[in-house]
Protein backbone atom coordinates (compact mmCIF):
# COMPACT_ATOMS: atom_id res chain seq x y z
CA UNK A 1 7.25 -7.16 -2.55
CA UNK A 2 5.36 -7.67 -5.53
CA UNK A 3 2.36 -9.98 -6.37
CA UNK A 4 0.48 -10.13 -9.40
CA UNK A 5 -3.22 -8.97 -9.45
CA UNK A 6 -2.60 -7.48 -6.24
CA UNK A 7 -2.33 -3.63 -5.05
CA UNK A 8 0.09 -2.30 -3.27
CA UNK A 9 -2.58 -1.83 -0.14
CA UNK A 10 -3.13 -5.32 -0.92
CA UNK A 11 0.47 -6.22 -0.17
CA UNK A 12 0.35 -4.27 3.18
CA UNK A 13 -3.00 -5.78 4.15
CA UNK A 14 -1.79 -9.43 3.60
CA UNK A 15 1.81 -8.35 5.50
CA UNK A 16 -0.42 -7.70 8.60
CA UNK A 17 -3.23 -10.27 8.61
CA UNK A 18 -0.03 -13.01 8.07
CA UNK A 19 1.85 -11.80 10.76
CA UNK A 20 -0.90 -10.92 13.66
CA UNK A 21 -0.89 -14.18 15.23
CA UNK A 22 2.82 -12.99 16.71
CA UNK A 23 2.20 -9.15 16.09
CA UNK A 24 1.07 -8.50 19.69
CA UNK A 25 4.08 -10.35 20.96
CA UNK A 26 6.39 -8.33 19.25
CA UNK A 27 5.06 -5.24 20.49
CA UNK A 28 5.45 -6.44 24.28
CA UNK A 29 8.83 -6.87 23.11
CA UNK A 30 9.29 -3.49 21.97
CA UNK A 31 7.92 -2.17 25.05
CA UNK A 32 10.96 -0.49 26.28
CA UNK A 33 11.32 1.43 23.21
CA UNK A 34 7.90 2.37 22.93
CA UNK A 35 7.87 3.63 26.85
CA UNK A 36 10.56 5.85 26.82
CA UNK A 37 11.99 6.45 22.86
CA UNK A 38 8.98 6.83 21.23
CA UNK A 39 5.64 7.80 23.89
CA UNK A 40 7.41 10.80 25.30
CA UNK A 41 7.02 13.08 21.71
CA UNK A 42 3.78 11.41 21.04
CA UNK A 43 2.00 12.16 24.28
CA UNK A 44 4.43 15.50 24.96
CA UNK A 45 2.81 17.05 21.10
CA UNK A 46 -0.38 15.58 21.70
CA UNK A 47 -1.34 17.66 25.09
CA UNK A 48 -4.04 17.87 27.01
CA UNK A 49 -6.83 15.75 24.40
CA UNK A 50 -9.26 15.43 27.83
CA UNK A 51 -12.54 15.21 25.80
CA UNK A 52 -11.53 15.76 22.48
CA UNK A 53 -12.99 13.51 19.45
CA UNK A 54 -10.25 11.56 17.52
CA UNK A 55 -9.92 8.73 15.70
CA UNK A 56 -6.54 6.65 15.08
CA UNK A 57 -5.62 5.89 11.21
CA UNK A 58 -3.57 2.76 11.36
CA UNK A 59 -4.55 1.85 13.91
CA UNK A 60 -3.50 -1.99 14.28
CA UNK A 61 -4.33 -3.65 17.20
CA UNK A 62 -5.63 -0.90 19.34
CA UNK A 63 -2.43 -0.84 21.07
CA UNK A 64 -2.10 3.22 21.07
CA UNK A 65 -6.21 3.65 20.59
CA UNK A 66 -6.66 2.51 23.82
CA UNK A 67 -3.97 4.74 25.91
CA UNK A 68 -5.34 7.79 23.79
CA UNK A 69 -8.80 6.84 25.64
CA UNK A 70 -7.97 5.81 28.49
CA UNK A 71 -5.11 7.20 29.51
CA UNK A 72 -5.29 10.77 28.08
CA UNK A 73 -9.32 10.94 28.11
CA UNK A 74 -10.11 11.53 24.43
CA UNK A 75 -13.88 11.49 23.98
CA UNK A 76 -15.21 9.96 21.69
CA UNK A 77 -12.57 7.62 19.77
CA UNK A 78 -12.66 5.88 16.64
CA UNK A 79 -9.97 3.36 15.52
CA UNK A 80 -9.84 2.12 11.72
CA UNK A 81 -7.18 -0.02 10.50
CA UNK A 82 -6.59 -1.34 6.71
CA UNK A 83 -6.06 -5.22 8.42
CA UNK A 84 -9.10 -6.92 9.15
CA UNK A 85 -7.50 -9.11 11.85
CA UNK A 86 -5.74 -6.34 13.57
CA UNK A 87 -9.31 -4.81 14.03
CA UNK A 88 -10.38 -8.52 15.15
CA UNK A 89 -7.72 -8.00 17.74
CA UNK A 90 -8.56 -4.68 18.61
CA UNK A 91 -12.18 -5.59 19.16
CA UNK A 92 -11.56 -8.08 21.03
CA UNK A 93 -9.32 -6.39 23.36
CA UNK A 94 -12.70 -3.70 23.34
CA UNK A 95 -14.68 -6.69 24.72
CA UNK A 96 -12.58 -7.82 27.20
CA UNK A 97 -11.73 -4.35 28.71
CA UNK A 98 -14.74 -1.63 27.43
CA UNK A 99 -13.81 1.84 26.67
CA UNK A 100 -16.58 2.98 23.92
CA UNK A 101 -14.07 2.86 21.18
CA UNK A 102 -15.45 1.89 17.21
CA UNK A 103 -12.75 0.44 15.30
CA UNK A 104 -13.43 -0.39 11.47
CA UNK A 105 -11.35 -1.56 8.69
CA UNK A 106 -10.70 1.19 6.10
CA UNK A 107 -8.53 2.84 3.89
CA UNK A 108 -6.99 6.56 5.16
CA UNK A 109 -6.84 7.05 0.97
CA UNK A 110 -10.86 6.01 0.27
CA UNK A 111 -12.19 6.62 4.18
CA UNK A 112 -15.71 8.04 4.02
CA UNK A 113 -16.94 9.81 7.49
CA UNK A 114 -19.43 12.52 7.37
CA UNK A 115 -17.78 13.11 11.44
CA UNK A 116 -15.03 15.44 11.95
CA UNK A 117 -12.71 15.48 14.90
CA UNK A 118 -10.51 17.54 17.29
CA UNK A 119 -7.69 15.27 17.01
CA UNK A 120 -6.42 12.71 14.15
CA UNK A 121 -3.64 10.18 14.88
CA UNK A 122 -1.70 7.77 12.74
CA UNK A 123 1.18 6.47 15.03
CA UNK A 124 3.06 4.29 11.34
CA UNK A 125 1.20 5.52 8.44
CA UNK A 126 2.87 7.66 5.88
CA UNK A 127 5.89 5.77 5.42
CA UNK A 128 4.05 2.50 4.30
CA UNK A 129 2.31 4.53 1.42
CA UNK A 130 3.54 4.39 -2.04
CA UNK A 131 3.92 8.06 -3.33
CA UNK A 132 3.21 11.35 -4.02
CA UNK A 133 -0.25 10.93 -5.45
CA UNK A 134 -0.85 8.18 -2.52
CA UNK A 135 0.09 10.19 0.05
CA UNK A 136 -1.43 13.24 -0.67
CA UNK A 137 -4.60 11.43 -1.09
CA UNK A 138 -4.39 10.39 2.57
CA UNK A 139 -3.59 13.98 3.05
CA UNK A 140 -6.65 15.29 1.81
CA UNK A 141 -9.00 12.99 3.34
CA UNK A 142 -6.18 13.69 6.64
CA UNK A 143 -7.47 17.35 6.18
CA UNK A 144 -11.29 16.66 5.75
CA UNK A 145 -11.62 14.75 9.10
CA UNK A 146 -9.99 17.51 11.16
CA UNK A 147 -11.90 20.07 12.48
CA UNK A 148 -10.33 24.12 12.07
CA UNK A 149 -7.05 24.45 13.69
CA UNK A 150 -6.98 21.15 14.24
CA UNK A 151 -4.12 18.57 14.17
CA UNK A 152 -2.84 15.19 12.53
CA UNK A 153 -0.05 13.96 14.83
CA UNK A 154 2.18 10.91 13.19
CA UNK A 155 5.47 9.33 13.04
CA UNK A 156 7.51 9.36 10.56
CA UNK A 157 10.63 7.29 9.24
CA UNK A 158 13.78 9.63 9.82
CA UNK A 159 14.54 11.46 6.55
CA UNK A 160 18.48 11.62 7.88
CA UNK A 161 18.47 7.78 8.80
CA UNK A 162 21.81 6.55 8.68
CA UNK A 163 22.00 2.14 8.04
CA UNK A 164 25.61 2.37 8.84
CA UNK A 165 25.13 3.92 12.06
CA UNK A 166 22.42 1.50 13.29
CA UNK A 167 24.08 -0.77 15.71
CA UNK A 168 21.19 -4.09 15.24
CA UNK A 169 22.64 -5.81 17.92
CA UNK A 170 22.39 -3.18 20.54
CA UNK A 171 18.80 -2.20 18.84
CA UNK A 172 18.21 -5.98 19.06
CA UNK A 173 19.07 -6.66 22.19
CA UNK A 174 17.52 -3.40 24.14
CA UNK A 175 14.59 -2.67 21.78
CA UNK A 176 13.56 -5.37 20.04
CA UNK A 177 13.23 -4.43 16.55
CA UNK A 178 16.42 -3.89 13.84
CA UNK A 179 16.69 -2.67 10.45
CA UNK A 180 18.34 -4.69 7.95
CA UNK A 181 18.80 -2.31 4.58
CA UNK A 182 17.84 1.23 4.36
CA UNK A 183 17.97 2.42 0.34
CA UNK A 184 18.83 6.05 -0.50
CA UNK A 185 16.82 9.10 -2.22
CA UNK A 186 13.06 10.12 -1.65
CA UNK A 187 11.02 7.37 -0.87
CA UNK A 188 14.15 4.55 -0.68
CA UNK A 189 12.60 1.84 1.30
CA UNK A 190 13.52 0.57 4.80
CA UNK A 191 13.45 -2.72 5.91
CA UNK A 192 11.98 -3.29 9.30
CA UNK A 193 12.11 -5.97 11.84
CA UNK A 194 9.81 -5.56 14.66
CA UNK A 195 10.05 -8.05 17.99
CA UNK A 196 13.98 -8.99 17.25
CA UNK A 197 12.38 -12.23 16.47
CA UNK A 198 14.80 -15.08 15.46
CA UNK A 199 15.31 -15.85 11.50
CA UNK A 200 12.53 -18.65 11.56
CA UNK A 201 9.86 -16.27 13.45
CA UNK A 202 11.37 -12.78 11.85
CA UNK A 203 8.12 -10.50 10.63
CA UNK A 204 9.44 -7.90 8.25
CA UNK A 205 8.43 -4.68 6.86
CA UNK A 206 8.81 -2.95 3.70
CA UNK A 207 8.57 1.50 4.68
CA UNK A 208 9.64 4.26 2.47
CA UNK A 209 11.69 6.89 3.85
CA UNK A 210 10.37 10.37 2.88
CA UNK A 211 12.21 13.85 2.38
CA UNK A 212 11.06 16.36 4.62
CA UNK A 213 10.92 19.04 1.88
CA UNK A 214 8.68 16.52 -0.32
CA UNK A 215 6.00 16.16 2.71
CA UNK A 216 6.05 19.44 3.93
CA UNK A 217 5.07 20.40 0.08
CA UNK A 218 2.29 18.33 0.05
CA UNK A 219 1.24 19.01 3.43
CA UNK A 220 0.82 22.82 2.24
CA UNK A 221 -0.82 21.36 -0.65
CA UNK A 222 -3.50 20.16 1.20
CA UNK A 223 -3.63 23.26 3.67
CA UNK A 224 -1.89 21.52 6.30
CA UNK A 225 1.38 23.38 7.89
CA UNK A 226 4.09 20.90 9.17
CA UNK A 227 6.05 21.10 12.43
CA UNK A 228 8.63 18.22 12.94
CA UNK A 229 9.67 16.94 16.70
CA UNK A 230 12.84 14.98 17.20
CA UNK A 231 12.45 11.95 19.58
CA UNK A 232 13.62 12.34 23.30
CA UNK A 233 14.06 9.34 26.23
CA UNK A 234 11.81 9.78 29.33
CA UNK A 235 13.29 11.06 32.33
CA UNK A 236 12.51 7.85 33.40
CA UNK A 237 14.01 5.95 31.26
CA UNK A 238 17.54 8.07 31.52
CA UNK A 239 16.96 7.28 35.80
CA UNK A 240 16.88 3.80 35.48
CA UNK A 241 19.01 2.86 32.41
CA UNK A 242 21.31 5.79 32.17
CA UNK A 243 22.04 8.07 29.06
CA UNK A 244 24.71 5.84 27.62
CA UNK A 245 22.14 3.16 26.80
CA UNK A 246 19.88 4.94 24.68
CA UNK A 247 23.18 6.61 23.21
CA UNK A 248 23.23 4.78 19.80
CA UNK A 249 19.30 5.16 19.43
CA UNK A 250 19.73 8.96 20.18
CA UNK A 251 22.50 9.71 17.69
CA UNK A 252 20.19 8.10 15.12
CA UNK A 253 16.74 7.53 15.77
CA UNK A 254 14.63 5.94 12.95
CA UNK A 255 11.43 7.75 13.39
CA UNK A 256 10.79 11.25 14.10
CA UNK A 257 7.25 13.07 14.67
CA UNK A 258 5.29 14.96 12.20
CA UNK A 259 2.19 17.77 13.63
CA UNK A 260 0.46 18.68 10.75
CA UNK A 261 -2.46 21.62 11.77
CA UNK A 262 -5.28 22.51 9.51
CA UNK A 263 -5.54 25.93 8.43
């Protein structure tokens, strides 16, 4: 997209705050997919984070915030998010249901915190920045929140993403999200369609899809040393649904994890 007298973070901002009214409906429809494609590497590479600080870049809504607290006992937990009505929603969800998590609107490239933590998250981050410079900006300030031997866990859109292998229908129809063009080289962007929504209701997303080499460079930059995790299904999800349906996501998954660990 492009606007006049607007930033790129701009851009992304106004994407989310437009599209939050129906932004928490399309992630109940992409339940499925987030139970058993994409929480299994998350929570398998995150471990046992039972009273460790962390705080969630990106956070959006709160929807993975709250799981890291409650579910998996991180202590204490800070949310920030770039939309200010995603952290509307994600306070208000705080209200209704109390955990002790702060959420604030920021930006991972400008974020100010004297706190460091054990544990950094940023479930979609990386691939919505613009380049090298932005993304080793994030990087850096990435690096200056974690504690020592410490570690920024985040997906990533698949470098090896194949369009003409993505069956939309069956990603549609079982997942509830599509993509619609994926462009080639470092940094070609993806477009994304969360919630399978029809045309008239369709929220889409502009990502750039990242070499591995490129990151991992900048990631060493920074003093950060990469270690990449390829998406699995839950063994519940292969009781109840059987291997053959996840069969086209599995041959060509569009995100894979990233563990980046402070020196």
């Amino acid at each position: 997209m492009e606007r006049r007298g607007t930033t790129d973070h701009d851009d992304v901002q106004e994407q989310y705050d437009e599209t939050a009214s129906i932004f928490e409906e399309g992630m109940a429809r992409m339940a499925l997919y987030h139970q058993h494609c994409q929480d299994p590497v998350i929570f398998r590479t995150l471990g046992d984070i039972s009273g460790k600080s962390l705080i969630d870049l990106a956070c959006g809504n709160g929807f993975y915030t709250r799981r890291f607290r409650k579910d998996c006992g991180a202590d204490p937990v800070m949310g920030v998010d770039l939309s200010p009505m995603l952290i509307s929603q994600a306070e208000a969800a705080e209200a209704r249901e109390p955990l002790g998590i702060e959420y604030r609107v920021g930006d991972v490239t400008t974020l100010e915190l004297k706190r460091r933590f054990d544990v950094v998250t940023a479930i979609h981050l990386v691939h919505y920045l613009q380049g090298e410079e932005e993304i080793e900006a994030a990087l850096r300030r990435i690096h200056e929140l974690l504690r020592p031997n410490c570690r920024f866990v985040t997906m990533i859109a698949n470098p090896e993403f194949n369009l003409a292998k993505h069956d939309q229908q069956d990603s549609k129809r079982k997942f509830g999200y599509y993509f619609s063009d994926a462009q080639p080289g470092n940094g070609g962007l993806l477009r994304f369609h969360p919630g399978g929504f029809e045309k008239e209701r369709e929220m889409t997303f502009e990502l750039r899809r990242w070499e591995r080499g490129f990151l991992d460079d900048i990631a060493r930059r920074v003093g950060l040393t990469p270690e990449w995790h390829d998406p699995f299904i839950s063994a519940e999800g292969l009781e109840e649904h059987g291997a053959d349906f996840f069969a086209n996501y599995v041959s060509n998954p569009q995100s894979k994890l990233l563990e980046l660990t402070k020196s």
